[in-house]
N, C-alpha and C. Protein backbone atom coordinates (compact mmCIF):
# COMPACT_ATOMS: atom_id res chain seq x y z
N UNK A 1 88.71 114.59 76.13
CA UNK A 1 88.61 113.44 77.00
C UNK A 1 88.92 113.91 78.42
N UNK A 2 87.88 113.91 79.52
CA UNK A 2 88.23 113.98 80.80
C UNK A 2 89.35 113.05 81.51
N UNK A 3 90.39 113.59 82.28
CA UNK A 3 91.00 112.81 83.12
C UNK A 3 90.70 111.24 83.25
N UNK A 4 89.47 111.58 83.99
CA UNK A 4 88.91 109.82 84.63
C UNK A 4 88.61 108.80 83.18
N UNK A 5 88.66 109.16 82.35
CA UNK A 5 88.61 108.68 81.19
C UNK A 5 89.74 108.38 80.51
N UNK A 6 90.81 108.67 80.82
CA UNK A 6 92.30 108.69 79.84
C UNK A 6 92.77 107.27 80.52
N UNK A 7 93.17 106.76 79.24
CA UNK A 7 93.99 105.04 79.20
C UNK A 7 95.24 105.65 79.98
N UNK A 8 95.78 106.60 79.88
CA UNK A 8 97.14 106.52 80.37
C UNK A 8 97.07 106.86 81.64
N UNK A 9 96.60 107.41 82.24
CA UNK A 9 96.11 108.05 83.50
C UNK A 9 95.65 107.13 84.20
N UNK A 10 94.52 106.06 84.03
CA UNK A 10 94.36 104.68 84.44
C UNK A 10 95.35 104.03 84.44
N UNK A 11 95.88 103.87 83.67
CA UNK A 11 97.30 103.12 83.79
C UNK A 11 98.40 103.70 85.07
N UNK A 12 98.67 104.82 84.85
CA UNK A 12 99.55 105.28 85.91
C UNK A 12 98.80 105.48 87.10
N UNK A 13 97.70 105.11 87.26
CA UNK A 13 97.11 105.28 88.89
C UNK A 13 97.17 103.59 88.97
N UNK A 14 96.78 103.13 88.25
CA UNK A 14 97.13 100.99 88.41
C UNK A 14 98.90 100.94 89.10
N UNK A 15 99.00 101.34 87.82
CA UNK A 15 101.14 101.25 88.87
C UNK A 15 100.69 102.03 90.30
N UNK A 16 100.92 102.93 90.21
CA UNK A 16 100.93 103.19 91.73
C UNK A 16 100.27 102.51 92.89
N UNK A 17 98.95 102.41 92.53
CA UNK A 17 98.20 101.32 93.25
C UNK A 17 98.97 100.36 93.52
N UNK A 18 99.64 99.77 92.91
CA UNK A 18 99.98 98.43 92.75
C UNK A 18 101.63 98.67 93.75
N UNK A 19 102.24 99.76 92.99
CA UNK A 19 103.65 99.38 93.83
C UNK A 19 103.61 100.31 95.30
N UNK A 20 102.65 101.18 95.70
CA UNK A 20 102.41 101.43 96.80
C UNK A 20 101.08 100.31 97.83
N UNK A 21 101.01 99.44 97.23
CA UNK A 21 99.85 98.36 97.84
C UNK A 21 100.86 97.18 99.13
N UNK A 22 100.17 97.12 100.40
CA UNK A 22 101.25 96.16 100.92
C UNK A 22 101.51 94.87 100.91
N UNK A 23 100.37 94.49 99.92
CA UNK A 23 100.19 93.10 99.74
C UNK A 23 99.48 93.16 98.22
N UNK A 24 99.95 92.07 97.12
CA UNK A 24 99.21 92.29 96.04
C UNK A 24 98.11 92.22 96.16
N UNK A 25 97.69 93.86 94.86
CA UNK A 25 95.90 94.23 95.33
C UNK A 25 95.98 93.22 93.82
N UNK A 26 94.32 92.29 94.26
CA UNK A 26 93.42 91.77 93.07
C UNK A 26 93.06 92.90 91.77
N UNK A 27 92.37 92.16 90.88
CA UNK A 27 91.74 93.45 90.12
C UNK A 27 90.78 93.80 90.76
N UNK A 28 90.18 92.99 91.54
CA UNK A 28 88.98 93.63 92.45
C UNK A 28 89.06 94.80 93.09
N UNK A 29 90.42 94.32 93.77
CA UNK A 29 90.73 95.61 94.64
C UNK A 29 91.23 96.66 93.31
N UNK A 30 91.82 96.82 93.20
CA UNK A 30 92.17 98.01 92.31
C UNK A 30 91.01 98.75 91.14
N UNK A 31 90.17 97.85 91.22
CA UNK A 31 88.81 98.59 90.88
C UNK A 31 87.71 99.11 91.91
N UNK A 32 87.80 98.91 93.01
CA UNK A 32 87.15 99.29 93.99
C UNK A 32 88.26 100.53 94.25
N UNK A 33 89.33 100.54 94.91
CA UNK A 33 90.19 101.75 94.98
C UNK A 33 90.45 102.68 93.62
N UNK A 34 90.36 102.68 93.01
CA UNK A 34 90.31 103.22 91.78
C UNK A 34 89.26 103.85 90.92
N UNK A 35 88.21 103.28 91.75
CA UNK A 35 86.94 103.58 91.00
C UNK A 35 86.64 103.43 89.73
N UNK A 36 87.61 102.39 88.82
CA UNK A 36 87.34 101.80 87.37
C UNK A 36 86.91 100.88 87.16
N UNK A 37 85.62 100.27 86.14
CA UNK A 37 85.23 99.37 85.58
C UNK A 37 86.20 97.83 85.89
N UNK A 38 85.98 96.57 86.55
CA UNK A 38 86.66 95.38 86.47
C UNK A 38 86.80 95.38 85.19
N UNK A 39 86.22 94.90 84.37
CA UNK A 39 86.63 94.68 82.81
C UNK A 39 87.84 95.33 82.41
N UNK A 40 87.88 96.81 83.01
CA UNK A 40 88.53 97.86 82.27
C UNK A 40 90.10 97.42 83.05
N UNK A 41 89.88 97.55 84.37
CA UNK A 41 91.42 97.08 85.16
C UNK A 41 91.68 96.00 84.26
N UNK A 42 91.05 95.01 83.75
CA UNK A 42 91.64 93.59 83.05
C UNK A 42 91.90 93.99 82.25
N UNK A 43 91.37 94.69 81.35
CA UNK A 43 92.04 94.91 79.90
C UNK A 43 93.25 95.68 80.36
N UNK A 44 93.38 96.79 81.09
CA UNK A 44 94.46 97.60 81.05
C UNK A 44 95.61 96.84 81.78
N UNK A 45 95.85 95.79 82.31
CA UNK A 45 96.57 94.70 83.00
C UNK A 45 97.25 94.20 81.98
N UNK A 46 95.82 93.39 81.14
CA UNK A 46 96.63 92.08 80.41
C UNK A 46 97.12 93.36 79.24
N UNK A 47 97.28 94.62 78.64
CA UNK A 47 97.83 95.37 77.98
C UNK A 47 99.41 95.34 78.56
N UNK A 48 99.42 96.11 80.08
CA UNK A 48 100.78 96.06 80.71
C UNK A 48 101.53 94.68 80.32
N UNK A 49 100.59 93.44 80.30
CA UNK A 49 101.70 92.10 80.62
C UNK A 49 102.44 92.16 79.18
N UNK A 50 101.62 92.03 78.21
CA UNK A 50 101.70 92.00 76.41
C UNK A 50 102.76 92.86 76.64
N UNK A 51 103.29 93.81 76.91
CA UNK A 51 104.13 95.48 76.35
C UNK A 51 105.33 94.87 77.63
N UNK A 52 104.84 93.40 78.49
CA UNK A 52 106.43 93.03 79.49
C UNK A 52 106.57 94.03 80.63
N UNK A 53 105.24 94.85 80.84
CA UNK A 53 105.27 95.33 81.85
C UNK A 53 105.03 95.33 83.23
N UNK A 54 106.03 94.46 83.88
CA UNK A 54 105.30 93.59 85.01
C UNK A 54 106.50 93.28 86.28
């Protein structure tokens, strides 16, 4: 599995995104900066909320 492909790796570039962002980024934004699928930021989101990661 390449990098740009790994769940966990998406995940830890979402946190960062997110706690280096100066204003909360949308999923929009974090799929445009990120260069991942919208669908995919949502699923990997509502995963973080389920696991209380928030």
């Amino acid at each position: 599995m390449n990098k740009k492909g790994s769940s966990i790796t998406r995940v830890l570039d979402i946190i960062e995104a997110i706690s280096t962002a100066k204003h909360p980024p949308t999923p929009l934004d974090l799929s445009i900066e990120l260069d991942i699928p919208k669908p995919s930021i949502h699923r990997l989101l509502q995963t973080l909320e389920q696991e209380k990661i928030h």
